[in-house]
N, C-alpha and C. Protein backbone atom coordinates (compact mmCIF):
# COMPACT_ATOMS: atom_id res chain seq x y z
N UNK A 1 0.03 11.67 -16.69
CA UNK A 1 1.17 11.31 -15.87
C UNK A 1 0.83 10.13 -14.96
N UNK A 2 -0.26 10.17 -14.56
CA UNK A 2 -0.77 9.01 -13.60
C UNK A 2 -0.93 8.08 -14.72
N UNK A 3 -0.93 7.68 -15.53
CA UNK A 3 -1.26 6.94 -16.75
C UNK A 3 0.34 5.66 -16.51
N UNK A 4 1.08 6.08 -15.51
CA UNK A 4 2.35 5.71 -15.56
C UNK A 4 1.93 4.29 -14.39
N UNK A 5 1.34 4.72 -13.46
CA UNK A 5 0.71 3.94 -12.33
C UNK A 5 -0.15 2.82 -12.80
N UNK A 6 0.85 1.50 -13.11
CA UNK A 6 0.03 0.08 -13.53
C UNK A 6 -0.45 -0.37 -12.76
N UNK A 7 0.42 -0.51 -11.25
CA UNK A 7 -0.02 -1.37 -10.09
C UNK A 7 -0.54 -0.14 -9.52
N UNK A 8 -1.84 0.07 -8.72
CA UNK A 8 -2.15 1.29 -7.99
C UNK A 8 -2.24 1.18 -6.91
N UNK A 9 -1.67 -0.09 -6.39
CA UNK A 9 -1.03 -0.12 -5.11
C UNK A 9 -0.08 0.09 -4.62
N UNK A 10 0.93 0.33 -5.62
CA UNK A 10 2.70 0.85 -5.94
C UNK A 10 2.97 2.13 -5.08
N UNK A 11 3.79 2.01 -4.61
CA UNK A 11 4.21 3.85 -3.81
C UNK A 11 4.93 4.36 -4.95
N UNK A 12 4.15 5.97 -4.66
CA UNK A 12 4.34 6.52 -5.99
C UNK A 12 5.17 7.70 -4.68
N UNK A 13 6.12 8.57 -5.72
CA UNK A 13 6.63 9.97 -5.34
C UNK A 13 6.63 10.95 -6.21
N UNK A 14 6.32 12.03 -5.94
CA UNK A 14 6.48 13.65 -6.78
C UNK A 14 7.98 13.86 -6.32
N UNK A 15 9.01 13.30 -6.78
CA UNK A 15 10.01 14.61 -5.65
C UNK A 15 10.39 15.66 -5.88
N UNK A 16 9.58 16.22 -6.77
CA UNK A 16 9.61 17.78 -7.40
C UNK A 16 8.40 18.13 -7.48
N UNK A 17 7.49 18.21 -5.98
CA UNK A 17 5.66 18.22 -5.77
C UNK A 17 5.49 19.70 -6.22
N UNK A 18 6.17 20.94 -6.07
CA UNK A 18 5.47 21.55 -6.63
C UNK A 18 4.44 22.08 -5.97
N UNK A 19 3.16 22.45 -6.70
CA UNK A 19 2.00 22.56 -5.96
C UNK A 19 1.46 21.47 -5.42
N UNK A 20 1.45 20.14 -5.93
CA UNK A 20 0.85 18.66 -5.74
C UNK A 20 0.41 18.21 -6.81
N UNK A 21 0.34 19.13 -7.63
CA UNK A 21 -1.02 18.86 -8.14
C UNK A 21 -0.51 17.00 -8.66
N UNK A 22 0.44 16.84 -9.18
CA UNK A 22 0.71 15.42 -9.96
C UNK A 22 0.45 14.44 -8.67
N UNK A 23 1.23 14.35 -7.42
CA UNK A 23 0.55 14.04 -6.61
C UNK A 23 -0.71 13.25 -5.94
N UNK A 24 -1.07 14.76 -6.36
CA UNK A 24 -3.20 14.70 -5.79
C UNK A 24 -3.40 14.04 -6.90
N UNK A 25 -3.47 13.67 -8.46
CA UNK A 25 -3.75 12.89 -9.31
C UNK A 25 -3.64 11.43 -9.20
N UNK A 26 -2.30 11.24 -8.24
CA UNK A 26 -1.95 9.77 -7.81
C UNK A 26 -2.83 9.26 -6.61
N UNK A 27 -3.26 10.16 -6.18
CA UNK A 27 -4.48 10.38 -4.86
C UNK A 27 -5.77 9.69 -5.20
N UNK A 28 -5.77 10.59 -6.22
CA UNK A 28 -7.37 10.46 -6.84
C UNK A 28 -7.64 9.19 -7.74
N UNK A 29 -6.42 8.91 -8.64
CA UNK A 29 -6.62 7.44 -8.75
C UNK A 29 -7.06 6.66 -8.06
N UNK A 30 -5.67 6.55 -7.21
CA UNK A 30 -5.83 5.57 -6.20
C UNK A 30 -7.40 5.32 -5.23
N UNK A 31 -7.67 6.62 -5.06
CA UNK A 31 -9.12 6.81 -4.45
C UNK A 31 -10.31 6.13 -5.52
N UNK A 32 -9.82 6.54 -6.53
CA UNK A 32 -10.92 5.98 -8.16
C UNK A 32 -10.96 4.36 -7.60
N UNK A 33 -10.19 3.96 -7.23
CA UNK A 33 -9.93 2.49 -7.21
C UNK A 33 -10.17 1.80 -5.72
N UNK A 34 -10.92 2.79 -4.81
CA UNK A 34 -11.41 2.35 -3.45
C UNK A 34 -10.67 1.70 -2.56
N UNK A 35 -9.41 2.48 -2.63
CA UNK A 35 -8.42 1.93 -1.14
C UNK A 35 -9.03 3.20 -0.38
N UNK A 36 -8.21 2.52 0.99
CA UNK A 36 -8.53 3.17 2.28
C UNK A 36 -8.30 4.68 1.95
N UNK A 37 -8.36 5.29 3.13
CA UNK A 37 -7.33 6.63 3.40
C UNK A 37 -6.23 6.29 3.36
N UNK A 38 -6.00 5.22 4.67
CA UNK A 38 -4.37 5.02 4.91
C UNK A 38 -3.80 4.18 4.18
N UNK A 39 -4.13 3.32 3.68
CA UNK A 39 -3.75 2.52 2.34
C UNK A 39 -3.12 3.86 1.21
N UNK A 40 -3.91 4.70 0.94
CA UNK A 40 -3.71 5.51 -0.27
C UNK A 40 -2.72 6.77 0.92
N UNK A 41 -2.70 6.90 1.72
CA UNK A 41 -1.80 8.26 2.40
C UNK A 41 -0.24 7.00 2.36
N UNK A 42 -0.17 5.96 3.33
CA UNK A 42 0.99 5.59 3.05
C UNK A 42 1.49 5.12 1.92
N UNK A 43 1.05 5.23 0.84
CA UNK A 43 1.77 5.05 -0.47
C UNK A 43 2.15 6.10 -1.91
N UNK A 44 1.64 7.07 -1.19
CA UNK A 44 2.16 8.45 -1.73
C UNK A 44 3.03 8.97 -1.01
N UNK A 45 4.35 9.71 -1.65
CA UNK A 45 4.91 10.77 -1.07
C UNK A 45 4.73 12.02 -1.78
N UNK A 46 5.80 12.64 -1.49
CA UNK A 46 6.13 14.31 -2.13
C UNK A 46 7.34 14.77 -1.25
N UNK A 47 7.82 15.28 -2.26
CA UNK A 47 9.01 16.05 -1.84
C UNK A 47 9.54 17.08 -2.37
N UNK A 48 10.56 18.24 -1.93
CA UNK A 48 11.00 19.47 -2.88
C UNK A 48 11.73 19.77 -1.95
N UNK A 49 12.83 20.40 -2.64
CA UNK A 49 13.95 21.18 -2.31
C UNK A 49 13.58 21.95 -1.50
N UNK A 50 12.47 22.95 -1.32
CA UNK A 50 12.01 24.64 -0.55
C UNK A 50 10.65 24.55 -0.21
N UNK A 51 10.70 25.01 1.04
CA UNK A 51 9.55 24.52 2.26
C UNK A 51 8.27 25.37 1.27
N UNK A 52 8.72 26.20 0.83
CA UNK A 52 7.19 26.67 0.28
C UNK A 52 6.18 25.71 -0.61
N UNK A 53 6.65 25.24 -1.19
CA UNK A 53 6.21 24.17 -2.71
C UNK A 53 5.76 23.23 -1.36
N UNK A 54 6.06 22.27 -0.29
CA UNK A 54 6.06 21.51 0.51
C UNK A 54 4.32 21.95 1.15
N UNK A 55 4.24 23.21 1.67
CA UNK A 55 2.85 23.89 2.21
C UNK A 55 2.32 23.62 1.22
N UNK A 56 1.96 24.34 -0.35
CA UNK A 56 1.59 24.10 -1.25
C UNK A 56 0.48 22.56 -1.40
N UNK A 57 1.36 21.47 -1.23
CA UNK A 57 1.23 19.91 -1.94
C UNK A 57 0.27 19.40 -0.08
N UNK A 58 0.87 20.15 0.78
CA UNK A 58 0.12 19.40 1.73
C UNK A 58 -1.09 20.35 1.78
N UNK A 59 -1.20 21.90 1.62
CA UNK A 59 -2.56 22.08 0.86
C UNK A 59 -3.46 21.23 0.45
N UNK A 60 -3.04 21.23 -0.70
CA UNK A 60 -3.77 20.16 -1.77
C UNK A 60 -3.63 18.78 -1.33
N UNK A 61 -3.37 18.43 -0.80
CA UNK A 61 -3.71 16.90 -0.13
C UNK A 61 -4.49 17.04 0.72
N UNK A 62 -4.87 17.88 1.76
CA UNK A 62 -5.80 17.98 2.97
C UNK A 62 -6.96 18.20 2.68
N UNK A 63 -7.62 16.82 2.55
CA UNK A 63 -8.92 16.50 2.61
C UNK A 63 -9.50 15.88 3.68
N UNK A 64 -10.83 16.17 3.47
CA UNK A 64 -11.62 16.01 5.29
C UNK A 64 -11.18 14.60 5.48
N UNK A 65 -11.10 13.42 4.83
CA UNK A 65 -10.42 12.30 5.82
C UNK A 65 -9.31 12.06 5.95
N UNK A 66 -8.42 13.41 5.68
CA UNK A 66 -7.42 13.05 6.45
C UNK A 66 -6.58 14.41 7.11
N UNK A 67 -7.94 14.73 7.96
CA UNK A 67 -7.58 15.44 8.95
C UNK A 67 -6.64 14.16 10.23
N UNK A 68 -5.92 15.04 10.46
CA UNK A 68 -5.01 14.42 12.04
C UNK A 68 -4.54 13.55 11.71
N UNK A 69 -4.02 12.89 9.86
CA UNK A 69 -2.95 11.92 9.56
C UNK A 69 -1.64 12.69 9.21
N UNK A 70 -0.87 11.88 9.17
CA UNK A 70 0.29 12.26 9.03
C UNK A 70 0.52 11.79 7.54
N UNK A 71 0.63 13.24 6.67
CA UNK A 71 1.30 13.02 5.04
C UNK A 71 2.60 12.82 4.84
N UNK A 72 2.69 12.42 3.88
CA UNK A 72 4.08 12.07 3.02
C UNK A 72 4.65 12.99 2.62
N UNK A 73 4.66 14.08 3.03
CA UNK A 73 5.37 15.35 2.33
C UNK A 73 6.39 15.98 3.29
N UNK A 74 7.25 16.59 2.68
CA UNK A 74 8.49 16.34 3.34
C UNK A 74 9.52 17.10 2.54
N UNK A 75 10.41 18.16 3.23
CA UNK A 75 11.54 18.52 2.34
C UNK A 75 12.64 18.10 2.49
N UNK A 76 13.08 17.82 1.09
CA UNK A 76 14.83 17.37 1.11
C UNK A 76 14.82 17.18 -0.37
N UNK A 77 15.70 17.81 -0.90
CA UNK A 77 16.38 17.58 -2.42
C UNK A 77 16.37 16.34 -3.09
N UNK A 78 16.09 16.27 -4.46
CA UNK A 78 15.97 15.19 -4.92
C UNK A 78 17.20 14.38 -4.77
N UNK A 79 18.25 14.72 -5.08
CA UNK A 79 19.31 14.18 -5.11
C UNK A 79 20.05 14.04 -3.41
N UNK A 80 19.02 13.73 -2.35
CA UNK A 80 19.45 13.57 -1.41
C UNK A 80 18.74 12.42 -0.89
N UNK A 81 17.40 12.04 -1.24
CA UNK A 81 16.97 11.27 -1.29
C UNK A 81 17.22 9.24 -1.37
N UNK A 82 16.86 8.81 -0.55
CA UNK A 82 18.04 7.33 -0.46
C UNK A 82 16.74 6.63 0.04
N UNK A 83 16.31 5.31 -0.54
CA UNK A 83 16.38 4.19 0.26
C UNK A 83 16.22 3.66 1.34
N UNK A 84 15.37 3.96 2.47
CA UNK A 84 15.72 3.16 4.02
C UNK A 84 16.52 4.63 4.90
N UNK A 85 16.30 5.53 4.19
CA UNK A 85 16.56 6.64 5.55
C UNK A 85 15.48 7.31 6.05
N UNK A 86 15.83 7.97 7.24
CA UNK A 86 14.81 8.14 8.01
C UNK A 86 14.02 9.55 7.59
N UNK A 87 12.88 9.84 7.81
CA UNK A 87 12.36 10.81 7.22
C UNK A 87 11.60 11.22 8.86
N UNK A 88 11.37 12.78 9.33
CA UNK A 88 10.70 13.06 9.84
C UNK A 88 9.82 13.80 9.98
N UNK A 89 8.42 13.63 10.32
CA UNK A 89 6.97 14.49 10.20
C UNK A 89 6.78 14.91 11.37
N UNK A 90 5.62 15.83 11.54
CA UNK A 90 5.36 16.23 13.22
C UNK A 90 3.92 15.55 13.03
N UNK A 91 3.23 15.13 14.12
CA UNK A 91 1.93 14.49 14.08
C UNK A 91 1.20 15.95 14.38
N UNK A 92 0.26 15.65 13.26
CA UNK A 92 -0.69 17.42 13.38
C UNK A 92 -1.54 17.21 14.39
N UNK A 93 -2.05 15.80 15.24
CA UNK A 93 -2.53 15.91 16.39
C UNK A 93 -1.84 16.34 17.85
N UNK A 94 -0.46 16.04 17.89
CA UNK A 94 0.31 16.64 18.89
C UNK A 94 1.86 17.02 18.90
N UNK A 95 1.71 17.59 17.69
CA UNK A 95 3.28 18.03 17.13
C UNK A 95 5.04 17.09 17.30
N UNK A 96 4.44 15.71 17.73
CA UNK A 96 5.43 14.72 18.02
C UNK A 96 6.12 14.64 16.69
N UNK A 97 7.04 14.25 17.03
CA UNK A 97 7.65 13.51 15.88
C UNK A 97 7.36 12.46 15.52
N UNK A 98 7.43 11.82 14.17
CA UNK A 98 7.11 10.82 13.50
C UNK A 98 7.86 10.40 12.62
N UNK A 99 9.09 9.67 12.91
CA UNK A 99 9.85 9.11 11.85
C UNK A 99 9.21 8.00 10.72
N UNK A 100 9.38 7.94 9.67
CA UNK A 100 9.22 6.87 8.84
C UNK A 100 10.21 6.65 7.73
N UNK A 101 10.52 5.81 7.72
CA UNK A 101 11.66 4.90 6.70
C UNK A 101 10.91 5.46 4.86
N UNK A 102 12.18 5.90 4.48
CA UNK A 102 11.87 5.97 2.84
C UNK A 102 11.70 5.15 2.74
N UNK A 103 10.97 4.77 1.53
CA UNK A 103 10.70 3.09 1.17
C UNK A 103 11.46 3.16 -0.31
N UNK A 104 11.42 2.28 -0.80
CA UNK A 104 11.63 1.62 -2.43
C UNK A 104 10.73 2.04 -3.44
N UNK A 105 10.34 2.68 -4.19
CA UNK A 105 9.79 3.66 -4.95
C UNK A 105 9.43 2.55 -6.22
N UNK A 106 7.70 2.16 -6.35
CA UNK A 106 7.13 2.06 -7.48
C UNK A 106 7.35 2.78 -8.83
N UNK A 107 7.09 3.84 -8.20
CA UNK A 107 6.74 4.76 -9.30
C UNK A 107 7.04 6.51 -9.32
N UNK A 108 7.81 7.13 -10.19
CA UNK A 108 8.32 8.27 -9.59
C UNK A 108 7.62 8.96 -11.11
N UNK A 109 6.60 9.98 -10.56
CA UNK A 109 5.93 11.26 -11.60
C UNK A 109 6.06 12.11 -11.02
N UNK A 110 6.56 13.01 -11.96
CA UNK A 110 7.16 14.37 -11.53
C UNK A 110 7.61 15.28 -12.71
N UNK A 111 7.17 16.28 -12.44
CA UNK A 111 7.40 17.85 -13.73
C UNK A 111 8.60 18.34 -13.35
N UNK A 112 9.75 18.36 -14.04
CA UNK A 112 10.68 18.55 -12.92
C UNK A 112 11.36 19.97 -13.20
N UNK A 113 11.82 20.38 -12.58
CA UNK A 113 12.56 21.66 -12.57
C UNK A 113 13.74 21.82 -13.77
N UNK A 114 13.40 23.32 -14.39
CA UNK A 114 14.54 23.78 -15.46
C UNK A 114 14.95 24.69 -15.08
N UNK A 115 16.27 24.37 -14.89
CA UNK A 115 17.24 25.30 -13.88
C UNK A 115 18.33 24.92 -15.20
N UNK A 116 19.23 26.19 -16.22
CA UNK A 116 20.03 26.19 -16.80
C UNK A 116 21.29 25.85 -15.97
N UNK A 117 22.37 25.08 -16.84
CA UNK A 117 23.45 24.28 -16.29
C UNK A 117 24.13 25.70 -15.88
N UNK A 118 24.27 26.59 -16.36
CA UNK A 118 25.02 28.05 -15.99
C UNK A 118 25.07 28.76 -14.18
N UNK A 119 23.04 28.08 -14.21
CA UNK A 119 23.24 28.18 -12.40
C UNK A 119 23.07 26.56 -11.88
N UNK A 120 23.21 25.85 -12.16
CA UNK A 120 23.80 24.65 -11.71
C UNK A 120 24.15 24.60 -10.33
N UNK A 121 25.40 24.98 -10.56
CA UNK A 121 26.78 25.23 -9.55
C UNK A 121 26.15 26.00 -8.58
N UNK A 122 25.31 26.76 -8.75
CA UNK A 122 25.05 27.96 -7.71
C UNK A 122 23.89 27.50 -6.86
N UNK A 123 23.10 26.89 -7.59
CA UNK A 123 21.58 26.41 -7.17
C UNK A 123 21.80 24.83 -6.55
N UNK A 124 22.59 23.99 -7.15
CA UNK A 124 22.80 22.59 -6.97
C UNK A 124 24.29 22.22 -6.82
N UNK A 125 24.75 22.57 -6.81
CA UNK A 125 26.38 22.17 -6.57
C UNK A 125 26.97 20.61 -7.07
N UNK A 126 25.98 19.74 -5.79
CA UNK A 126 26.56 18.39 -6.01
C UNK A 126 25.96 17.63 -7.21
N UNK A 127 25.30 18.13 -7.87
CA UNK A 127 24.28 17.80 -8.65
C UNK A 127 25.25 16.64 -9.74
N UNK A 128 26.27 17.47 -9.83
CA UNK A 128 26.68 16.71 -11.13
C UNK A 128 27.51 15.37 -10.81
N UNK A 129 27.70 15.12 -9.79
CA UNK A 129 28.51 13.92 -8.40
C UNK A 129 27.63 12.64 -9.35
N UNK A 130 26.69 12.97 -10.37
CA UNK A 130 26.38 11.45 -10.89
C UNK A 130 27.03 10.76 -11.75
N UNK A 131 27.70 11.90 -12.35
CA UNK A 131 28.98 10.99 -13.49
C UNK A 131 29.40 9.96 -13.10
N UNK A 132 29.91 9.64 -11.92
CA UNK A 132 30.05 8.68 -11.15
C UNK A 132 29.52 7.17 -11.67
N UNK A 133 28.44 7.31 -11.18
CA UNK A 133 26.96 6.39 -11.14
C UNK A 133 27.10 6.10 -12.62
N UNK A 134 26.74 7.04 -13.42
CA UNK A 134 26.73 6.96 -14.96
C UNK A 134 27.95 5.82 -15.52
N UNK A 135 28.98 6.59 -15.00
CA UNK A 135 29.62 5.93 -15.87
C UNK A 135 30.21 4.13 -15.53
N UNK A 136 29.71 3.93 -14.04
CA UNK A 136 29.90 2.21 -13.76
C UNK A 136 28.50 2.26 -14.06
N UNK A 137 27.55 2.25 -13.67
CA UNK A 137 26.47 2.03 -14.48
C UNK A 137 26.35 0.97 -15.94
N UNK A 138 26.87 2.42 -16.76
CA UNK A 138 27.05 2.13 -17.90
C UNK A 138 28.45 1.43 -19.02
N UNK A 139 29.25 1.42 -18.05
CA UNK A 139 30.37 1.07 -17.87
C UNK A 139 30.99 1.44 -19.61
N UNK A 140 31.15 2.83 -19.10
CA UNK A 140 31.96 3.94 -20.34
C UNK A 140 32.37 5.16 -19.45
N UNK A 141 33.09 5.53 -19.74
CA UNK A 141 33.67 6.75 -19.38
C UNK A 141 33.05 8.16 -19.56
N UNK A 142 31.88 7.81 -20.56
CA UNK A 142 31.39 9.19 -20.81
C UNK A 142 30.31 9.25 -20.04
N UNK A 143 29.76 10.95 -19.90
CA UNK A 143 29.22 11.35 -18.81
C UNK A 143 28.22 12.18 -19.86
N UNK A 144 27.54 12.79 -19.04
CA UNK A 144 26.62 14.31 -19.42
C UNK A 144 27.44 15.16 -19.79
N UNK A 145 26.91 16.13 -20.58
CA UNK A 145 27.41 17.59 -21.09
C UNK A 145 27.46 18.28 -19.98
N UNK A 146 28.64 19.17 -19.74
CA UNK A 146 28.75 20.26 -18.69
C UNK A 146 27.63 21.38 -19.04
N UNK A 147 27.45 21.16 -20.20
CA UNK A 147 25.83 22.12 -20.21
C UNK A 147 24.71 21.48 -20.55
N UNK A 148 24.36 20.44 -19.37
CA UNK A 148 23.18 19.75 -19.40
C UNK A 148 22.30 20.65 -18.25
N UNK A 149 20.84 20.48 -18.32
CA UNK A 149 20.30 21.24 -17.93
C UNK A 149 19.85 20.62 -16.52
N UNK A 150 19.93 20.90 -15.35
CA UNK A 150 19.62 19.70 -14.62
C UNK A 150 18.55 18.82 -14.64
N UNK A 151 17.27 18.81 -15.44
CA UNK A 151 16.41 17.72 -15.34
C UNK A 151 17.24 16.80 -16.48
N UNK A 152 18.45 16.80 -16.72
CA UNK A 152 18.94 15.60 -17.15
C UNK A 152 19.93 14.92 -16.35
N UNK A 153 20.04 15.61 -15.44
CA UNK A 153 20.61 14.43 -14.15
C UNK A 153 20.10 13.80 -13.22
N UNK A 154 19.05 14.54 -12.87
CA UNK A 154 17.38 14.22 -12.05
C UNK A 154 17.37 12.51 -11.94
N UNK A 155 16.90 12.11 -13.61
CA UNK A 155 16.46 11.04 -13.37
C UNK A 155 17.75 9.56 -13.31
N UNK A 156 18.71 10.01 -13.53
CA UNK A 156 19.72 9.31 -12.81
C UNK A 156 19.83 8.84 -11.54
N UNK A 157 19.82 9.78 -10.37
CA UNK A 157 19.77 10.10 -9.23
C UNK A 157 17.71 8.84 -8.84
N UNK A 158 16.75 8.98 -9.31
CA UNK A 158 15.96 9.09 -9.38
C UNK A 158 15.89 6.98 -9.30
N UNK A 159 16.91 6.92 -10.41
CA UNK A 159 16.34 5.48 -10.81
C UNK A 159 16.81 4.39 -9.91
N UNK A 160 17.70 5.24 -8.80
CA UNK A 160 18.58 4.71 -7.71
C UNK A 160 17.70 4.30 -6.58
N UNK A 161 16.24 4.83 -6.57
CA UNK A 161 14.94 4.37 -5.68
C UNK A 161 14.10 3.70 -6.47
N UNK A 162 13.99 3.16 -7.54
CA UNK A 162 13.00 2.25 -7.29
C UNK A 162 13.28 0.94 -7.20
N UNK A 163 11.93 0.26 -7.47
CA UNK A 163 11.99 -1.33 -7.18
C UNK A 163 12.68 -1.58 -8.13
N UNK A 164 12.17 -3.19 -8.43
CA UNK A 164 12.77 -3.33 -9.48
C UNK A 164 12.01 -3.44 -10.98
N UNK A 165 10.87 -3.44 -10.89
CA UNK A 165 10.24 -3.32 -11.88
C UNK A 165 9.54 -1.84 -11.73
N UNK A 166 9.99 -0.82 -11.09
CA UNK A 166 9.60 0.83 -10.82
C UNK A 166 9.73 1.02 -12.18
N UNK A 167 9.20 1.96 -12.31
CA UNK A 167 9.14 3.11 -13.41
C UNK A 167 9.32 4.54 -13.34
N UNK A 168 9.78 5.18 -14.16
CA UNK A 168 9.84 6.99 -13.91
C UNK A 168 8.76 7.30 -15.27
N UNK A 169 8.08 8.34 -14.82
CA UNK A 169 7.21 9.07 -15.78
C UNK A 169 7.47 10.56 -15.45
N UNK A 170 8.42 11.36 -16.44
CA UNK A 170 8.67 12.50 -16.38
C UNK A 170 8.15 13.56 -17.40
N UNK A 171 7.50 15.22 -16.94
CA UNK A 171 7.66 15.87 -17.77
C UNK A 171 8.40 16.51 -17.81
N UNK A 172 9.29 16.84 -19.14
CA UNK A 172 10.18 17.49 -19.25
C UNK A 172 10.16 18.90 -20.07
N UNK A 173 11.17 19.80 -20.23
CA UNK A 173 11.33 21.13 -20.80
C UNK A 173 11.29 20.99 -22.55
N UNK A 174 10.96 21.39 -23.12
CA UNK A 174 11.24 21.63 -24.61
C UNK A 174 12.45 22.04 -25.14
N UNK A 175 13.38 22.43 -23.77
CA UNK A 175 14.46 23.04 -24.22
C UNK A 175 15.60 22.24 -24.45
């Protein structure tokens, strides 16, 4: 999945981190390749829908140099995700707040969630609000199947952050 990361100076995001682990791989590259701490902390994120997966990824990121920095991890839904909005952390040295600006997304790797279109509606609601997008986009009228599974709207939503030469590297379901 890191195999996706040409420039490894690129800000990469999980926004379906999960445990981290894809993440910590973009970490460890980047580390393979002798940037800083903070060079390699501000150019990773992570993100997920549910604070648990969020503990999880900052787990696995907390390594001894970077005790008392402030990570990129952070909850909010993929499909909420934008561009230049504000994101806020607490500083683990004195529980302040710490806003930082989403940035423009290199590179987005991520395993993403299979959630059947049946709970869709129940689990994601606005999810399907991309037809929209899709269809000036693509400038046709047709959309996704009402029984698409949501990691096929994901990366719609997804391609709306990067640069311009970004990339998405996804794994997906067999199903």
């Amino acid at each position: 999945m890191v195999l996706q990361l040409e420039d490894k100076e690129g800000i990469v995001i999980d926004p379906c981190c999960g445990t981290g682990t894809i993440i910590n791989q973009a970490y460890l590259l980047k580390e393979e390749y002798e940037f800083n701490q903070d060079e390699i902390i501000n150019s990773i994120w992570a993100s997920d829908k549910h604070s648990f997966p969020i503990q999880l990824s900052t787990l696995t990121l907390a390594k001894p140099n970077n005790i008392g920095k402030v990570l990129n991890i952070f909850r909010k839904d993929v499909i909420e995700l934008a561009t230049g909005q504000n994101v806020t952390f607490k500083d683990p040295n004195n529980g302040n707040d710490i806003v930082k600006i989403f940035p423009t997304i290199d590179y987005v790797v991520s395993n993403l969630p299979f959630i059947k279109s049946k709970e869709i509606e129940v689990l994601n609601p606005n999810i399907t609000g991309i037809h929209n997008f899709i269809q000036e986009e693509a400038d046709t009228t047709k959309s996704l199947s009402g029984k698409s599974d949501i990691f096929a709207y994901i990366p719609f939503y997804l391609h709306q952050l990067l640069s311009e030469n970004g990339k998405i590297g996804l794994i997906l379901s067999n199903a």
